[in-house]
Protein backbone atom coordinates (compact mmCIF):
# COMPACT_ATOMS: atom_id res chain seq x y z
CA UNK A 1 -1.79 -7.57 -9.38
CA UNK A 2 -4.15 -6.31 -6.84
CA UNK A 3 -5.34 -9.25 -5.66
CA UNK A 4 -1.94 -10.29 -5.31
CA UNK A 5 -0.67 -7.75 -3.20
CA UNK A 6 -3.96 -8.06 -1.24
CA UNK A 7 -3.53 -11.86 -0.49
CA UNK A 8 0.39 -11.06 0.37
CA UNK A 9 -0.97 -8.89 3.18
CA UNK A 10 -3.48 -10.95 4.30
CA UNK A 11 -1.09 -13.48 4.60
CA UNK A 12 0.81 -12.04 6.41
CA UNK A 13 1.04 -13.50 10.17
CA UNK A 14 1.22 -17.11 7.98
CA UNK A 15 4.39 -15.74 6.69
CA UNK A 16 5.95 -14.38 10.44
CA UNK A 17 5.18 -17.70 11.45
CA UNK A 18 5.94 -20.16 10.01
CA UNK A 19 8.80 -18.32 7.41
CA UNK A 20 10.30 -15.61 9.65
CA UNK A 21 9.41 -16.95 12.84
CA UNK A 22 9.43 -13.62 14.28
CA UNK A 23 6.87 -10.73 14.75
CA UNK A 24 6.65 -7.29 13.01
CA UNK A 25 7.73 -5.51 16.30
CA UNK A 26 9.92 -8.07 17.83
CA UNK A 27 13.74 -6.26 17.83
CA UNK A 28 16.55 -8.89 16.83
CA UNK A 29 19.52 -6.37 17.55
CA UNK A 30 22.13 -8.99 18.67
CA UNK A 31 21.40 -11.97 17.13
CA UNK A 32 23.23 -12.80 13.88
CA UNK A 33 21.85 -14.87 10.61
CA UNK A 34 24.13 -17.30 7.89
CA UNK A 35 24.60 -15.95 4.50
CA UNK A 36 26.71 -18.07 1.97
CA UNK A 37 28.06 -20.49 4.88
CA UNK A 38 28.85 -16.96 6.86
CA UNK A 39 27.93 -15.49 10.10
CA UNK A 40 26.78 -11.80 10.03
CA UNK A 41 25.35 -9.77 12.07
CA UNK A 42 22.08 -8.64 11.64
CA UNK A 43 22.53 -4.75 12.92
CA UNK A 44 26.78 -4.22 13.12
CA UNK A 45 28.06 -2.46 15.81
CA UNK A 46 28.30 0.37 13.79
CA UNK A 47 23.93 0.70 14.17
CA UNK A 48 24.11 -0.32 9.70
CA UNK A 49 21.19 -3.38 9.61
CA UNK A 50 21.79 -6.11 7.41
CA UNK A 51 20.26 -5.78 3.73
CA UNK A 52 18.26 -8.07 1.57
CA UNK A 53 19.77 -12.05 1.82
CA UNK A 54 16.81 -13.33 0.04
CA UNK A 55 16.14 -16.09 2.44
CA UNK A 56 13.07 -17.10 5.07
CA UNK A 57 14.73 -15.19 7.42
CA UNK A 58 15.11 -11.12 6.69
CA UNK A 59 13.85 -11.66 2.84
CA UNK A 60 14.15 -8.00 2.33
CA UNK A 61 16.87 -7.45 5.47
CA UNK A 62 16.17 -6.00 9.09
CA UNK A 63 15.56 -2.28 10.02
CA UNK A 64 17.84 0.00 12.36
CA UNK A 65 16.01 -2.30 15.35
CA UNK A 66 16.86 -5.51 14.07
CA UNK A 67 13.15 -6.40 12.75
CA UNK A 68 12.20 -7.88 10.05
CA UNK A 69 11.58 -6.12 6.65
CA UNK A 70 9.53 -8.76 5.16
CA UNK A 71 7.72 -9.14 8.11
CA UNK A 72 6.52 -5.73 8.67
CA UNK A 73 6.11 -4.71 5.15
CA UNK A 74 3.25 -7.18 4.89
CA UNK A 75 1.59 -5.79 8.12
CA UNK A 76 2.20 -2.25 7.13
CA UNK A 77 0.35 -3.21 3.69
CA UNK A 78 -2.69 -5.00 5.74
CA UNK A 79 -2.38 -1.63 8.07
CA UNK A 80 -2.54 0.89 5.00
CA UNK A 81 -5.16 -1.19 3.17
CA UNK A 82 -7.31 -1.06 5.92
CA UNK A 83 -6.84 2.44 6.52
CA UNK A 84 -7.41 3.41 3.27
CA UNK A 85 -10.64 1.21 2.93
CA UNK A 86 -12.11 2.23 6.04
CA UNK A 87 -11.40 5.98 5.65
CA UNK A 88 -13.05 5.42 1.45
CA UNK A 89 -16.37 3.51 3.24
CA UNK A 90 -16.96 6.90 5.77
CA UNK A 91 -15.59 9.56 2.56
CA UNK A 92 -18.96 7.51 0.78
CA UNK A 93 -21.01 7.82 3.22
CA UNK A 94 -20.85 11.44 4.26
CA UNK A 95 -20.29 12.40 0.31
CA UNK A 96 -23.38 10.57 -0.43
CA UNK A 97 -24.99 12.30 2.50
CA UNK A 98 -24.42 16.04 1.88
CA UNK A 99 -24.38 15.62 -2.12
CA UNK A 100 -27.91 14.09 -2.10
CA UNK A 101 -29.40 16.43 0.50
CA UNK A 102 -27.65 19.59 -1.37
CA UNK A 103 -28.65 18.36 -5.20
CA UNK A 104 -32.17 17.58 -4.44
CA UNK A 105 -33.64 19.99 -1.54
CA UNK A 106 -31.21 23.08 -3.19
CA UNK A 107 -32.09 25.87 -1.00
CA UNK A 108 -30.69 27.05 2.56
CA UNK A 109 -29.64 23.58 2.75
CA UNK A 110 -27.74 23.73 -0.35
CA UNK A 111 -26.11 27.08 0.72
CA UNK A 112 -24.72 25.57 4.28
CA UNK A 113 -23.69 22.69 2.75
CA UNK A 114 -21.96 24.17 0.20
CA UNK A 115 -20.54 26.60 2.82
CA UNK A 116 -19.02 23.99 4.94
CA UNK A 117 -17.84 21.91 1.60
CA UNK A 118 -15.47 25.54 0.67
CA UNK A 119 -14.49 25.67 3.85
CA UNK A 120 -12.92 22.09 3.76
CA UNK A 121 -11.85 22.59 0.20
CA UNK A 122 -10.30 26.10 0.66
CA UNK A 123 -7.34 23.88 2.93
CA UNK A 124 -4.84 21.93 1.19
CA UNK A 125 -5.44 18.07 1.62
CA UNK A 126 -1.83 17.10 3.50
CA UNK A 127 -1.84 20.70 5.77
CA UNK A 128 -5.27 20.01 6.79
CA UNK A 129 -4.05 16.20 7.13
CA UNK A 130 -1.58 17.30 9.36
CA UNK A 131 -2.84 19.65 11.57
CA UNK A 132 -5.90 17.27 12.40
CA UNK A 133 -3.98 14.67 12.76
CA UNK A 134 -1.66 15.98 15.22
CA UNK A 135 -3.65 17.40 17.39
CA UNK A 136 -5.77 13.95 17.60
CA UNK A 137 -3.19 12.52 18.16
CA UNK A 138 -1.95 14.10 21.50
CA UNK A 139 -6.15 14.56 22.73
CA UNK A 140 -7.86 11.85 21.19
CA UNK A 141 -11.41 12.15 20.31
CA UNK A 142 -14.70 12.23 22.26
CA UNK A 143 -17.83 12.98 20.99
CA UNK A 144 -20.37 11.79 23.63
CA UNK A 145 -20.06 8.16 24.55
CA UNK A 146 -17.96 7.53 22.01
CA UNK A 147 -14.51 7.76 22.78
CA UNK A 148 -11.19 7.58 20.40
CA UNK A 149 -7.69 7.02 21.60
CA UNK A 150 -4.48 9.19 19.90
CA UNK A 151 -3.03 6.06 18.47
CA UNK A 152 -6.01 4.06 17.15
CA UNK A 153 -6.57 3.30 13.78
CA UNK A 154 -9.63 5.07 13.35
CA UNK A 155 -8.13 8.26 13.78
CA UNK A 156 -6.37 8.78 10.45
CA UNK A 157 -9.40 6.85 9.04
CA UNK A 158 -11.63 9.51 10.12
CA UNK A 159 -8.74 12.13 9.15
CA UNK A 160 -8.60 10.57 5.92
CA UNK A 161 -12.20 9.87 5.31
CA UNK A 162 -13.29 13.69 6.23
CA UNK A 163 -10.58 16.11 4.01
CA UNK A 164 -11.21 14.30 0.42
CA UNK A 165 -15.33 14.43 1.10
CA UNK A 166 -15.29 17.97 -1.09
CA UNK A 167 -14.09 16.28 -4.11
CA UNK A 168 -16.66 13.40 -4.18
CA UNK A 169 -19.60 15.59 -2.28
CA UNK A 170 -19.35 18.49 -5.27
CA UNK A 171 -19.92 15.85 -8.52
CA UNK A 172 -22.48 13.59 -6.70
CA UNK A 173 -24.69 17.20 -5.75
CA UNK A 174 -24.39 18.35 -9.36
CA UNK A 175 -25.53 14.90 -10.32
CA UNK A 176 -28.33 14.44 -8.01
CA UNK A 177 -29.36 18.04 -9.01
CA UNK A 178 -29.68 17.18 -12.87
CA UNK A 179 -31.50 14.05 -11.51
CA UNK A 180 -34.18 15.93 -9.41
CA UNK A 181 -35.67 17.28 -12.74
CA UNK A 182 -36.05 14.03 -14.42
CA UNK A 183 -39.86 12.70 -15.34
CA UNK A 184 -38.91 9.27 -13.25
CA UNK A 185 -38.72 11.69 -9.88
CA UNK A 186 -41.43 13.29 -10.87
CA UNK A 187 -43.75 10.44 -11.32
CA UNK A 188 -42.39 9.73 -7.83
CA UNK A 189 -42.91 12.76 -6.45
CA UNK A 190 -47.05 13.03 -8.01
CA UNK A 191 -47.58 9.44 -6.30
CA UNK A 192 -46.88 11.09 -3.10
CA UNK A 193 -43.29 9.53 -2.34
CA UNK A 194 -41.30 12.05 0.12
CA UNK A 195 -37.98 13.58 -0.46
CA UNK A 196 -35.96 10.64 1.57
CA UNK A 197 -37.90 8.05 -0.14
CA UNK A 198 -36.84 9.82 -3.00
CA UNK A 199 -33.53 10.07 -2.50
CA UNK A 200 -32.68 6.68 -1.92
CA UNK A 201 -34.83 4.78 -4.14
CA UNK A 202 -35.07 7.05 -7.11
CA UNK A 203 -31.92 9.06 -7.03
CA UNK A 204 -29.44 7.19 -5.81
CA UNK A 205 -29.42 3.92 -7.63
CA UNK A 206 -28.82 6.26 -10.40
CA UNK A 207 -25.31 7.22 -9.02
CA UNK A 208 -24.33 3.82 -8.63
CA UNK A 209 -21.40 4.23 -11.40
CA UNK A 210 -20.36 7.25 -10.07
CA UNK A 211 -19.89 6.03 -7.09
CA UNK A 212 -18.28 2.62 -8.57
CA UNK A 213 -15.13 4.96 -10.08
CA UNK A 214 -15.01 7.19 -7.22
CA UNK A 215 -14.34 4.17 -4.52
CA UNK A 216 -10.68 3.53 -6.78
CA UNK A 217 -9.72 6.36 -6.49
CA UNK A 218 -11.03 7.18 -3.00
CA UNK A 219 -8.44 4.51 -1.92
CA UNK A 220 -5.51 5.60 -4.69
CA UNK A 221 -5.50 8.95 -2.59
CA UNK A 222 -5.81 7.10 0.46
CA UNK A 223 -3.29 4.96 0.72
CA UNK A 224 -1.06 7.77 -0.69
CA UNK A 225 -2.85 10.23 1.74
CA UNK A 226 -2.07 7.70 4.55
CA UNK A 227 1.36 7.08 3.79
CA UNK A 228 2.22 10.87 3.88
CA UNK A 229 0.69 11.42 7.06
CA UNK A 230 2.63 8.49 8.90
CA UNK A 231 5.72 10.13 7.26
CA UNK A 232 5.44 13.02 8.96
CA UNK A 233 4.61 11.45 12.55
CA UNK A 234 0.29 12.59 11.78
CA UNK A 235 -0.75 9.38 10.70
CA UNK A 236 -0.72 5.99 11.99
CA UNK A 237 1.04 5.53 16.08
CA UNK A 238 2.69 2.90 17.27
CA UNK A 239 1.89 0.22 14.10
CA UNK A 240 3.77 -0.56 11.31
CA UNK A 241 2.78 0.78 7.87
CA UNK A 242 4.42 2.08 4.44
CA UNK A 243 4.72 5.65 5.53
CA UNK A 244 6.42 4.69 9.25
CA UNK A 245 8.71 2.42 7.37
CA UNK A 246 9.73 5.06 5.18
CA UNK A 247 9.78 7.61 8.05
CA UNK A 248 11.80 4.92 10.38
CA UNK A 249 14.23 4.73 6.83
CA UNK A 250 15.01 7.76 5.92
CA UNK A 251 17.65 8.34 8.76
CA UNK A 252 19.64 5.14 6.94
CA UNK A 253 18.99 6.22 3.38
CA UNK A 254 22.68 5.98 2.78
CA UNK A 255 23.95 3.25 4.67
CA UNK A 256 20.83 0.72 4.16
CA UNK A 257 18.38 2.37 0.97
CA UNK A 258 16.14 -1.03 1.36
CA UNK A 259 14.30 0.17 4.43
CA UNK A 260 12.54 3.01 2.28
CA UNK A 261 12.67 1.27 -1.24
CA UNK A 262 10.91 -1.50 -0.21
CA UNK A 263 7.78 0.19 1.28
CA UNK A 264 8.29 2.68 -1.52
CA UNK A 265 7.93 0.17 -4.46
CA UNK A 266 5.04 -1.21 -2.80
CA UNK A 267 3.22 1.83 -1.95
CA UNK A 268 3.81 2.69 -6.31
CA UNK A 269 3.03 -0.78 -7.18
CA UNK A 270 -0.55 -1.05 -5.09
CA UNK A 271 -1.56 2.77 -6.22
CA UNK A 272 -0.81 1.91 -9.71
CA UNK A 273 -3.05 -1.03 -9.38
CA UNK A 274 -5.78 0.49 -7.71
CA UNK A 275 -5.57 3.18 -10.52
CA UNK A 276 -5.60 0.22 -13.20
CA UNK A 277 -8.62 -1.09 -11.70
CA UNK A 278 -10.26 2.44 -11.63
CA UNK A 279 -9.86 2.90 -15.10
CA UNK A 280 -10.88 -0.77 -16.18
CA UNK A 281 -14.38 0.12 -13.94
CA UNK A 282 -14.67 3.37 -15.58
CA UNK A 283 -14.61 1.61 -18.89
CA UNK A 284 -16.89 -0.95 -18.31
CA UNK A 285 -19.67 1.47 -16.69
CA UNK A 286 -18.93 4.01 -19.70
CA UNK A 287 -21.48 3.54 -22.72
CA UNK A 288 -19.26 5.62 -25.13
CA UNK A 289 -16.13 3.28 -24.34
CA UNK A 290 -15.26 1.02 -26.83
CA UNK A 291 -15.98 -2.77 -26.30
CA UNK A 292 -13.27 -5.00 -26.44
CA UNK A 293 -9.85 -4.59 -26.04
CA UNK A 294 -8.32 -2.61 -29.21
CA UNK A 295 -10.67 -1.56 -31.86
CA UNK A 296 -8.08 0.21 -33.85
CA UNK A 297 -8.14 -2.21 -37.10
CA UNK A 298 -11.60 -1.90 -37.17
CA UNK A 299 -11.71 1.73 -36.55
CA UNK A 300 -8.92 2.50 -39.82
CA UNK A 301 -11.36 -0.19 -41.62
CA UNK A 302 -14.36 2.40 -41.36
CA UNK A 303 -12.23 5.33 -41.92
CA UNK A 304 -10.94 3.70 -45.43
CA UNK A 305 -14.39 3.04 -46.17
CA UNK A 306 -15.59 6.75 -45.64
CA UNK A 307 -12.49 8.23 -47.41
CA UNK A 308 -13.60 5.83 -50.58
CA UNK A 309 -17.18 6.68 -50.76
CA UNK A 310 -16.07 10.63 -50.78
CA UNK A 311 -13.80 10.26 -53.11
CA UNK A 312 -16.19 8.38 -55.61
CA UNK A 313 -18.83 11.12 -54.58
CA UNK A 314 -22.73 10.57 -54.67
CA UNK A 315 -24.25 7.76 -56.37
CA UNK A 316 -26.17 8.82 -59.82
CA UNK A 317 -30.27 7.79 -59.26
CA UNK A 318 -31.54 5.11 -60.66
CA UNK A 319 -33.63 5.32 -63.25
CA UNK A 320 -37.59 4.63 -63.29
């Protein structure tokens, strides 16, 4: 199902092309489309768009702007995908970062990371969402050379990326700290290997399941993260994606409910997926899992076999 929705997005400017012939932004608010041998407008006079005609042209209908539905919920799904990606890749990376460096050199530099982890943690995810993400939006970012404009991508990547690092930073450091006192980093550490070396070569291959489940869910909590952010005007500017659609819908719930069910259903679908996947990697990476796909039968088998040999109690010896 993932890969489905994945190649739907990706596919997307084939389908504007050469299915809708129009663009996600391109406004359509006097022309008019045939349904059933009729002409209709696509937004009436009364500012109600048209709804789903299940045809090339406005598949799933046209917004309050005349745009395509179709159309730009394929390009908000490439838009939140790619958010939700990019802002897992830097959550990884600076998890990795401060767990390692907390779990293995403990100390002050466990303390001020741990510090700075509370203080992130002691904010809940959407406020602290929000109030970053507004006030990027209006400034921007600079940090040296590198510059960031309000209404780039990157912003609610970063936003995204930065708030969940807590929750993956706190199990990788208690990890890395169990690992620290195992005889393979020891033998590392007596051959003279330093506490980077260390680190990545020793330590970290070690976390490579952990890491494995954490990336589903990393983008589960994205996308959803994401989507709740560009709902309430934080998130993503000027692009289309599930939680502007929904925003842009909500005005019209009444009058046309396809302009937020149709970026709703696929926001659930795609999060239920990514969780499906998340739990079919946790399974495969966990020893105590069962292997196969239903071990019930064989599992009642044993138990019937246990319950007989108690009831017919110990075996007598045999004699010499």
């Amino acid at each position: 199902m993932l890969a489905i929705i994945v190649a739907a997005c990706l596919a997307a400017p084939l389908w504007a092309e050469h299915v809708a012939e129009t663009g996600p932004d391109t406004n359509h608010l006097t022309d008019t489309v045939t349904v059933d041998g009729q002409v209709r407008d696509v937004v009436s006079p009364g500012g109600v768009p048209i709804g789903p005609i299940w045809q090339e042209r406005y598949f799933l209908g046209a917004d309050a702007n005349g745009r395509d539905v179709m159309v730009r919920l394929l390009y908000g799904g490439r838009t939140s995908l790619l958010i939700a990606l990019g802002a897992s890749a830097l959550c990884l990376v600076l998890a990795l970062a401060a767990g390692l460096l907390a779990g293995y050199l403990r100390g002050w530099v466990d303390a001020v990371i741990g510090w700075t982890l509370d203080v992130l943690w002691s904010f809940p995810v959407v406020v602290l969402g929000v109030a970053l993400g507004v006030s990027l939006a209006l400034g921007g970012l600079k940090v040296g050379p590198i510059e960031i404009s309000g209404g780039s991508l990157l912003v609610p990547m970063l936003i995204i990326g930065v708030v969940f690092v807590p929750y993956v930073a706190r199990p990788i450091r208690a990890q890395a700290m169990s690992l620290r006192s195992r005889e393979f980093v020891d033998a590392a550490r007596v051959s003279g290997a330093g506490p980077l070396r260390i680190m990545l070569r020793e330590i970290l291959p070690n976390l490579a399941s952990t890491v494995a489940v954490f990336v589903a869910l990393l983008v589960a909590n994205a996308i959803l993260l994401e989507a709740a952010l560009s709902f309430l005007g934080a998130g993503v500017q000027g692009a289309p994606s599930w939680g502007t659609m929904i925003q842009d819908g909500v005005e019209l719930l009444t009058s046309a409910p396809h302009l937020v069910l149709a970026p709703g259903i696929a926001l659930v679908v795609t999060v239920l997926a990514v969780n499906v996947l998340g739990e079919a990697v946790r399974r495969v990476l966990d020893p105590r899992a069962p292997v196969g796909l239903d071990r019930r039968p064989e599992a009642e088998a044993s138990t019937r076999r246990l319950e007989a040999a108690a009831r017919s109690g110990p075996a007598a010896p045999e004699g010499r």
